[in-house]
Protein backbone atom coordinates (compact mmCIF):
# COMPACT_ATOMS: atom_id res chain seq x y z
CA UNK A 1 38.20 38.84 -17.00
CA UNK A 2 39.58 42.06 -15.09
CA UNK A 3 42.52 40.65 -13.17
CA UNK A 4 41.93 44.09 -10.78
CA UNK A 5 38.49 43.46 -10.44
CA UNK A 6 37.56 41.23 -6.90
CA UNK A 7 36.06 37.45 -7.95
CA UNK A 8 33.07 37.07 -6.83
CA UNK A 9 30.61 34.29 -6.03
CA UNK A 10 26.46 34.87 -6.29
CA UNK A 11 24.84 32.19 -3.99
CA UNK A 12 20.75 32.00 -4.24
CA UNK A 13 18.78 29.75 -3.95
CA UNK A 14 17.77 29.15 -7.55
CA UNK A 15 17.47 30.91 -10.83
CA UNK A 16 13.37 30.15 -11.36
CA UNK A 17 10.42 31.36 -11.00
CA UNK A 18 10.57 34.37 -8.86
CA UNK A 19 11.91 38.44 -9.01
CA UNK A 20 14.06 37.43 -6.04
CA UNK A 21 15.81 35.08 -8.30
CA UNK A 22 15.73 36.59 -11.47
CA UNK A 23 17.23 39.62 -9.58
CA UNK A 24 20.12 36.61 -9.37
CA UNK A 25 20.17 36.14 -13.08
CA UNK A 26 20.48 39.71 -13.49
CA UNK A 27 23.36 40.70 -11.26
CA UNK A 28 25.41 38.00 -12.69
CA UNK A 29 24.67 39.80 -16.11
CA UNK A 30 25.22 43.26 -14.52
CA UNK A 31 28.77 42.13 -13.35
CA UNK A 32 29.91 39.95 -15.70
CA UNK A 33 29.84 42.47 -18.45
CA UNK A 34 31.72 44.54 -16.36
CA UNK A 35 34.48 42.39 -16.57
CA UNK A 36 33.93 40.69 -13.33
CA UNK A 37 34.75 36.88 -12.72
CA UNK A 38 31.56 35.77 -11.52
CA UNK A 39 30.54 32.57 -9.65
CA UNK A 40 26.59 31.65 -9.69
CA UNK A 41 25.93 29.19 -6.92
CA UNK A 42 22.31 27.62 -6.64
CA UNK A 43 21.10 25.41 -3.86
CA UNK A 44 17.92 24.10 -6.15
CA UNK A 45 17.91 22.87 -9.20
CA UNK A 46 15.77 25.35 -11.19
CA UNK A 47 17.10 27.43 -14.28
CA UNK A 48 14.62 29.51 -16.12
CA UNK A 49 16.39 32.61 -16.48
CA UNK A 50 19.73 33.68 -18.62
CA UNK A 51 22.59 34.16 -16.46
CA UNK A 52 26.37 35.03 -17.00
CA UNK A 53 29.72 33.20 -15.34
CA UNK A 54 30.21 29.96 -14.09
CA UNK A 55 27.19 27.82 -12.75
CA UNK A 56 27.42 25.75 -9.70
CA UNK A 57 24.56 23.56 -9.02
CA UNK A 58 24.90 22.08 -5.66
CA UNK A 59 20.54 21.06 -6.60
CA UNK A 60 21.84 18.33 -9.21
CA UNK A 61 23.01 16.44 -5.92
CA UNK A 62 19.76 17.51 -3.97
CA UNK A 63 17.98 15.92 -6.53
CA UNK A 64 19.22 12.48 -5.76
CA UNK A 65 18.75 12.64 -2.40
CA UNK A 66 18.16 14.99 0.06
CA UNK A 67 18.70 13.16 3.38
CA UNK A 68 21.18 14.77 6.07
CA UNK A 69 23.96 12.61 5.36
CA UNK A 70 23.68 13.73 1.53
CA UNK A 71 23.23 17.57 3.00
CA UNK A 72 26.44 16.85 4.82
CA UNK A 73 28.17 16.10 1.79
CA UNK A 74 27.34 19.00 -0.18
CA UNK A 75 27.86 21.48 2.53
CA UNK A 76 31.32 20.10 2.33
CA UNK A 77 31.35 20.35 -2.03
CA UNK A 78 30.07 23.59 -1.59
CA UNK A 79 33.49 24.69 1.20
CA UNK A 80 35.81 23.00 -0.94
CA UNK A 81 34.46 24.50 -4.13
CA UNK A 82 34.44 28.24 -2.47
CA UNK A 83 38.32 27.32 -1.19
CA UNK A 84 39.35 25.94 -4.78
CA UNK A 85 37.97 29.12 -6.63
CA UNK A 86 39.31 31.73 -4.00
CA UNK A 87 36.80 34.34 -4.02
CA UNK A 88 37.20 38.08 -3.05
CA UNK A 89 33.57 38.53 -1.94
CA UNK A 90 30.55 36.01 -1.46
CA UNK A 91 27.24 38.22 -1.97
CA UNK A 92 24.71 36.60 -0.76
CA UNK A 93 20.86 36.50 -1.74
CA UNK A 94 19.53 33.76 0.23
CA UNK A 95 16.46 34.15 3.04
CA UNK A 96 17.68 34.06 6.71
CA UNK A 97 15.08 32.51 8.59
CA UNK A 98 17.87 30.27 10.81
CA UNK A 99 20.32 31.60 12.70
CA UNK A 100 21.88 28.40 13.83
CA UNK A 101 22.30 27.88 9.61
CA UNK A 102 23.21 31.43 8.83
CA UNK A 103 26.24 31.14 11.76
CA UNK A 104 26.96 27.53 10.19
CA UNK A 105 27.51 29.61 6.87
CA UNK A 106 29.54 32.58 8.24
CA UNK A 107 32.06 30.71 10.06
CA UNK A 108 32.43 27.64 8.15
CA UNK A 109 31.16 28.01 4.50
CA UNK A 110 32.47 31.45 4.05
CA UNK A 111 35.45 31.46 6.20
CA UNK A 112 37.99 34.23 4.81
CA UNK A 113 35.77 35.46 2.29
CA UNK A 114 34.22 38.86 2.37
CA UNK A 115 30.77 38.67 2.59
CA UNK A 116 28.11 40.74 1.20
CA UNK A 117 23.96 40.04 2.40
CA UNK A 118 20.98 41.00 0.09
CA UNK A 119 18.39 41.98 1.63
CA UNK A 120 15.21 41.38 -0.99
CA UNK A 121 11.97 41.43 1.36
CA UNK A 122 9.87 43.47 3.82
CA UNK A 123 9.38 41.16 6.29
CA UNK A 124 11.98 41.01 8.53
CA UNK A 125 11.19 37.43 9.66
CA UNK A 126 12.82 36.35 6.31
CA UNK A 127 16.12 37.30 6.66
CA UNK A 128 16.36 38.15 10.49
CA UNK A 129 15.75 34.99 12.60
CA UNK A 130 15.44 34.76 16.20
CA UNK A 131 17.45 35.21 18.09
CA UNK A 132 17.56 38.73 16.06
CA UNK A 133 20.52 40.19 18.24
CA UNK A 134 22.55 37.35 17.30
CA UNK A 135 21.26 37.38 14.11
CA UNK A 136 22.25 41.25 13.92
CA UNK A 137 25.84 40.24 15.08
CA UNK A 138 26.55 38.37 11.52
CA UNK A 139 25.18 41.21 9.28
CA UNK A 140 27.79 43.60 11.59
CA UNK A 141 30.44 41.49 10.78
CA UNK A 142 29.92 41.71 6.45
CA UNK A 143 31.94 43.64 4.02
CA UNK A 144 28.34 45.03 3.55
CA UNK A 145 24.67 45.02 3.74
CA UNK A 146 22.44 45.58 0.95
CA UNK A 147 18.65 46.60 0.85
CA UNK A 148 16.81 46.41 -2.69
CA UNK A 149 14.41 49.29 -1.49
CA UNK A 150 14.54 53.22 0.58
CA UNK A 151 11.86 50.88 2.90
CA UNK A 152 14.41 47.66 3.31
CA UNK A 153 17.63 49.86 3.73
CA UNK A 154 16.49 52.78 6.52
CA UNK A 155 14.25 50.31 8.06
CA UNK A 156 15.32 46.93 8.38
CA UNK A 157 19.21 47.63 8.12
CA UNK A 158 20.16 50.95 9.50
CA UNK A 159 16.79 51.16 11.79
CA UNK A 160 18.57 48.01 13.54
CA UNK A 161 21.98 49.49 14.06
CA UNK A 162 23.50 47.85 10.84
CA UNK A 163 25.78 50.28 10.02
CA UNK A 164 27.83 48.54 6.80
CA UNK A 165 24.75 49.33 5.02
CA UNK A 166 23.82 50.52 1.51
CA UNK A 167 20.68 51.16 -0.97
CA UNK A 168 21.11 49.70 -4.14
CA UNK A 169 18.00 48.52 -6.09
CA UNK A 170 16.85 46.36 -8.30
CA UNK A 171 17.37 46.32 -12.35
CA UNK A 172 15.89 45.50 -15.08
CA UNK A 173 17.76 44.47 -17.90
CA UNK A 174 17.31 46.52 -21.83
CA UNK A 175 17.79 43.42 -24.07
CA UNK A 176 14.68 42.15 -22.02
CA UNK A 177 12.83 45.22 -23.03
CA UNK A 178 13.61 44.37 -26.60
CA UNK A 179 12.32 40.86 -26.88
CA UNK A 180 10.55 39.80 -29.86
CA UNK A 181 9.20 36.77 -28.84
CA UNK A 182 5.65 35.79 -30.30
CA UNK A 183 2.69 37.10 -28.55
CA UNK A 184 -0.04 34.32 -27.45
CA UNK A 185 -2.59 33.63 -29.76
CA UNK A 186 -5.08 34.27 -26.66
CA UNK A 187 -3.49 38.07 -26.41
CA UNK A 188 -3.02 38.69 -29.84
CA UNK A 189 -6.68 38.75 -30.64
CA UNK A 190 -6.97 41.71 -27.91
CA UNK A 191 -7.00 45.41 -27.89
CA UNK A 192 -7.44 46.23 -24.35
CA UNK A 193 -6.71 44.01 -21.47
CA UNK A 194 -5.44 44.37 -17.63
CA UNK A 195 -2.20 41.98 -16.64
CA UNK A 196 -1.01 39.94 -13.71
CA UNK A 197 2.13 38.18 -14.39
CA UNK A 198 4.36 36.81 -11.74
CA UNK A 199 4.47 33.76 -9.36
CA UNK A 200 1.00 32.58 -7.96
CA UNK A 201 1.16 32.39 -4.52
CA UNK A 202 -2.01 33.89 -3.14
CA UNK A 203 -0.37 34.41 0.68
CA UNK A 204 1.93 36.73 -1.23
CA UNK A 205 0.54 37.90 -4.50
CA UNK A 206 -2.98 38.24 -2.91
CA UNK A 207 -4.54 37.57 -6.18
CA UNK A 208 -7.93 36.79 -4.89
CA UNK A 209 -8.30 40.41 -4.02
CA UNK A 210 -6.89 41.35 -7.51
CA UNK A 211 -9.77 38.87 -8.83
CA UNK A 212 -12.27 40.83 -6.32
CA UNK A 213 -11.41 43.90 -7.47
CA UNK A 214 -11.88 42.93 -11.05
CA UNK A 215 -15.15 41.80 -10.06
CA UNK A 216 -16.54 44.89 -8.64
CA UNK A 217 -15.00 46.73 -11.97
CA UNK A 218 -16.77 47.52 -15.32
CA UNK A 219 -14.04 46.46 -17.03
CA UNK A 220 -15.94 42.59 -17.79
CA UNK A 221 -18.76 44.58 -18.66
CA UNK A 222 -16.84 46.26 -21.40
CA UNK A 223 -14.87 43.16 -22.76
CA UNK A 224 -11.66 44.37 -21.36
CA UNK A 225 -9.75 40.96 -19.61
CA UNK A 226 -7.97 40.38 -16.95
CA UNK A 227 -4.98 38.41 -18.20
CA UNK A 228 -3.05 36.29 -15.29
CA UNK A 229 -0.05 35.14 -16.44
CA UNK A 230 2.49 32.49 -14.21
CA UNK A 231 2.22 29.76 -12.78
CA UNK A 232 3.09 28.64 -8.44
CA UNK A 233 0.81 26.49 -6.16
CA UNK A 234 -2.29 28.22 -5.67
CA UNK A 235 -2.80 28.64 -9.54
CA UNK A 236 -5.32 25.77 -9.33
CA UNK A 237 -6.96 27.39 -6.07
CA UNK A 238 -7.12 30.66 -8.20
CA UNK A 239 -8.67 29.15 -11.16
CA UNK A 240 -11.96 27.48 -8.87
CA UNK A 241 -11.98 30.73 -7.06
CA UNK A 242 -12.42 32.55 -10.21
CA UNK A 243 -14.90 30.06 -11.71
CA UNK A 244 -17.78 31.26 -9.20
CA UNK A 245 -17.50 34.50 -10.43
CA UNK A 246 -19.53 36.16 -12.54
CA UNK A 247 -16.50 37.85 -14.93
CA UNK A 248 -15.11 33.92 -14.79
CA UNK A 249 -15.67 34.23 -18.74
CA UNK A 250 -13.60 37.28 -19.07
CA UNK A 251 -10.28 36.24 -17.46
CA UNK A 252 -7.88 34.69 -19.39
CA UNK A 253 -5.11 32.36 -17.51
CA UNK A 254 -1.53 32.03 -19.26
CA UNK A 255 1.48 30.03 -18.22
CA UNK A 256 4.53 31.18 -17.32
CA UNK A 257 6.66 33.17 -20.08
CA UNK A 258 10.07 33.37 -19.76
CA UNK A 259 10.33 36.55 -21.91
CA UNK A 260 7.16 38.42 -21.14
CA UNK A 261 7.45 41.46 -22.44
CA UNK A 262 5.86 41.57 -25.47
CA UNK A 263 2.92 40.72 -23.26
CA UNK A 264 3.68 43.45 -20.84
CA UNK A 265 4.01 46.03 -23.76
CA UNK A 266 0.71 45.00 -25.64
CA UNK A 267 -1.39 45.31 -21.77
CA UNK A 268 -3.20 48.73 -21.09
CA UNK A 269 -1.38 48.29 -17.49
CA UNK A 270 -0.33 46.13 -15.12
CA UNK A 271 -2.07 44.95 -11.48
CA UNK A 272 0.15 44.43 -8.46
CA UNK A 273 -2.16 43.54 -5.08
CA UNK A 274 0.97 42.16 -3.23
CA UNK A 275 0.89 41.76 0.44
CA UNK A 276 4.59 42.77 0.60
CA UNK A 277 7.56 42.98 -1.24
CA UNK A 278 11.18 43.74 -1.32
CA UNK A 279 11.05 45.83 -4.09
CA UNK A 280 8.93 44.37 -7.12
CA UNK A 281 10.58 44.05 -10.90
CA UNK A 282 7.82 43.20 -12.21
CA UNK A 283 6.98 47.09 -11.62
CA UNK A 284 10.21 48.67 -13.27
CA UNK A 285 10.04 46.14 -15.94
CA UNK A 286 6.40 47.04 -16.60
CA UNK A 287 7.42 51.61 -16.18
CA UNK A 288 10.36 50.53 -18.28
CA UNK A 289 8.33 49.26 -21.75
CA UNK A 290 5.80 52.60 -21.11
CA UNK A 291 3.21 50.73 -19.84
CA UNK A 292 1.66 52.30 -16.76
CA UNK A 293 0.79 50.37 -13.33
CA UNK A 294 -1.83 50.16 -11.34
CA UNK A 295 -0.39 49.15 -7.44
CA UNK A 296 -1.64 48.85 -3.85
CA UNK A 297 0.93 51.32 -1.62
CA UNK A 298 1.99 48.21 0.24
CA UNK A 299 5.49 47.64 1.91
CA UNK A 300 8.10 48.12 0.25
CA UNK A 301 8.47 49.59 -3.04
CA UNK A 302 5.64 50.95 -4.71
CA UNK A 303 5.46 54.69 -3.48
CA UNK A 304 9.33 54.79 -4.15
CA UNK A 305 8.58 54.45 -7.82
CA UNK A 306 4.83 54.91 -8.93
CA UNK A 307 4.09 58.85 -9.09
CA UNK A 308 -0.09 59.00 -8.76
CA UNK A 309 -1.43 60.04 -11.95
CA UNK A 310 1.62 60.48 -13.30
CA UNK A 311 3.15 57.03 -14.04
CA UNK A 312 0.24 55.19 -12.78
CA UNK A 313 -2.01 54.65 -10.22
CA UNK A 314 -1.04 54.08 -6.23
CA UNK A 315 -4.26 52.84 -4.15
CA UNK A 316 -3.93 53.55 -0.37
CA UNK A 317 -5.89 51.11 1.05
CA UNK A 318 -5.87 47.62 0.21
CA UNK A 319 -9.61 48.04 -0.64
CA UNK A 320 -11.65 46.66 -3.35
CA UNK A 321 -13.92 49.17 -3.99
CA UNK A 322 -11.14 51.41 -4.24
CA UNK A 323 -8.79 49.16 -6.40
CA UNK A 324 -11.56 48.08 -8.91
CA UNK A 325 -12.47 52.16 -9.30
CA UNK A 326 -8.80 52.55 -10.46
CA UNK A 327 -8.71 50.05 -12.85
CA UNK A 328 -12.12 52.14 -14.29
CA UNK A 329 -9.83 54.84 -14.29
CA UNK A 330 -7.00 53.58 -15.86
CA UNK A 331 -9.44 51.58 -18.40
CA UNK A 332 -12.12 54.60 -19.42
CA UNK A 333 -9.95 58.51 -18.60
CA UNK A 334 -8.42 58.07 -22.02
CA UNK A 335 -6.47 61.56 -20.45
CA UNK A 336 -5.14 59.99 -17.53
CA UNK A 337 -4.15 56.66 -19.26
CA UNK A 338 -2.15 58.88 -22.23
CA UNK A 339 -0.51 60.90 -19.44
CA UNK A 340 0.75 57.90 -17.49
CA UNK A 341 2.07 56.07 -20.84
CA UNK A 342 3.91 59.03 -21.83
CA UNK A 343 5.61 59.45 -18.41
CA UNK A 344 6.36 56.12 -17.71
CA UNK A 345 9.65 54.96 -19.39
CA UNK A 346 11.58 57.83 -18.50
CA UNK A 347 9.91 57.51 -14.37
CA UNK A 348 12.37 54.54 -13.52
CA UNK A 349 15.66 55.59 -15.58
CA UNK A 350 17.61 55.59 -11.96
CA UNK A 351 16.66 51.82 -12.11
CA UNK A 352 18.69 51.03 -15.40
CA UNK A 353 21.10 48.43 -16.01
CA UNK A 354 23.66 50.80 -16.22
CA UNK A 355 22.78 53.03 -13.13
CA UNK A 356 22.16 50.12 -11.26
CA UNK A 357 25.21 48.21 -12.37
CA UNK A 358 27.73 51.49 -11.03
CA UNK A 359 26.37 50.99 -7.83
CA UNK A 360 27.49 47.71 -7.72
CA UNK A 361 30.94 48.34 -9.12
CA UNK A 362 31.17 51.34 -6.61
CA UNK A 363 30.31 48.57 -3.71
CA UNK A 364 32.61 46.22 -4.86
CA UNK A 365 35.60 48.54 -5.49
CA UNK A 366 35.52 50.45 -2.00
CA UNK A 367 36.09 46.17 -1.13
CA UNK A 368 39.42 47.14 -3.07
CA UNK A 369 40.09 50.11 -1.18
């Protein structure tokens, strides 16, 4: 490792399931082959996703018990494992929905270590909890703030007086692109098909309104599938939902896939009916592989990237008469479909790996300076 470079420490919650987490995974990548000394620090015991540095699993512990004496006890692991390594800068990714936790972290778990907050949703109540002046008080007092979208950084950091503020996005990484893993034998059979693939949480994901949508569509009619592919807790909700509809024989359900890409490239585009976000990967991964998306303009994120028409398709109102007419469109303008494949690759090159990891390394040496 870079002896001039600052150590640093990633703390998250865990490294499964989610784009908030496998934005985690990624950063460690992003620094570590800069030649930074990185820390990963998880609170849960999930790993799905490839990481770089050191692991620190404080959810092996949480696993055996979780009562408060045992939270106690590896509060205190966690101190005296941040003292032992000495780190330069904490950046943390965690939600902030306590303040009386978030103060118990600035002033005793981080204690003489520069700390750095990621910002990674819309909704403010996630990571600014009453009382939000006091709240505000702790981001003031970071090394820095980050936002992962335009939406996240003007609105939710500098729109509330956070000065130490910066924009830096997420990434998505170009070995992932590059996967050869085996395609399903329930895709491979396919030639056209529409894709969902991320955590299912309906509160969030809003997939009944994706499964709407695909309802009021001709795409059943034409023996073009929708192809959800994850898994979360309302997959089983999702799947009776589905069954009393009348394209229940066209969908196809798929676990999750830790390297779904060759997935992603083989779909004719990809469906995101979010509520909110941060700012999605599962939309720059999709751009990056040239397949085009088809998104609800919700907060944050999608009218930063998706160009209407031109990289995909950006639906104003979260309507399903309007979203199921765009996936017609996408599906049966051969035109439109060509034009937003060719365009979409190069439509999210300021989101590389290596654009995205300079922004980081800029951050992190102005710590130096």
């Amino acid at each position: 490792m870079n002896k001039t470079l600052p150590k640093v420490g990633i703390v998250g919650i865990s490294l499964a399931r989610g784009g908030a987490e496998r934005s985690i995974a990624i950063l460690s990548q992003l620094l570590h082959n800069f030649g930074y000394d990185v820390h990963l620090i998880i609170l849960t015991n999930k790993i799905e996703y490839e990481f770089s540095g050191q692991l620190y699993n404080l959810g092996v512990e949480k696993d055996k018990s979780n009562k408060a004496i045992s939270r106690f006890k590896r509060f205190k692991s966690l101190r005296s494992y941040l003292k032992k390594e000495a780190f330069d800068v904490v950046i943390d990714q965690r939600p902030k929905n306590n303040y009386l936790r978030e103060l118990f972290y600035a002033k005793y778990l981080y204690k003489g270590i520069a700390r750095i907050y990621v910002v990674q949703n819309s909704k403010a109540e996630k990571y600014f909890a009453s009382p939000v002046p006091k709240m505000l008080s702790i981001y003031k007092s970071n090394f820095a703030n980050v936002g992962v979208s335009q939406y996240i950084y003007e609105h939710l950091l500098l729109g509330q007086g956070i000065k130490n503020a910066t924009y830096i996005p997420n990434t998505y990484l170009e070995n992932y692109k590059s996967n050869t893993s085996a395609l399903p034998a329930e895709i491979s059979r396919l030639d056209d098909f529409i894709l969902f693939y991320g955590r299912i949480d309906n509160e969030h994901k809003d997939l009944i309104f994706l499964l709407n949508a695909y309802e009021n569509s001709d795409l059943h009619k034409h023996k073009i599938p929708l192809v959800i592919m994850g898994d979360g807790q309302d997959k089983e909700k999702i799947i009776t939902y589905a069954k009393q509809l009348s394209c229940y024989s066209s969908l196809i359900f798929l676990g999750f896939n830790k390297h779904p890409f060759t997935v992603v490239k083989k779909a004719r585009a990809v469906a995101i009916t979010s509520k909110f976000e941060g700012f999605p990967l599962v939309m720059i991964e999709t751009l990056s592989v040239g397949t085009p998306v088809v998104s609800l303009d919700f907060i944050s994120g999608p009218s930063e990237v998706i160009q209407n028409k031109k990289n995909g398709l950006l639906i104003k109102n979260r309507s399903v008469k309007d979203f199921a007419l765009a996936l017609n469109e996408i599906c049966f303008n051969e035109d439109l479909y060509q034009c937003c494949k060719k365009n979409a690759s190069s439509s999210v090159e300021e989101y590389s790996e290596n654009a995205v990891a300079k922004k980081w390394h800029s951050l992190l040496q102005d710590f130096l300076n």
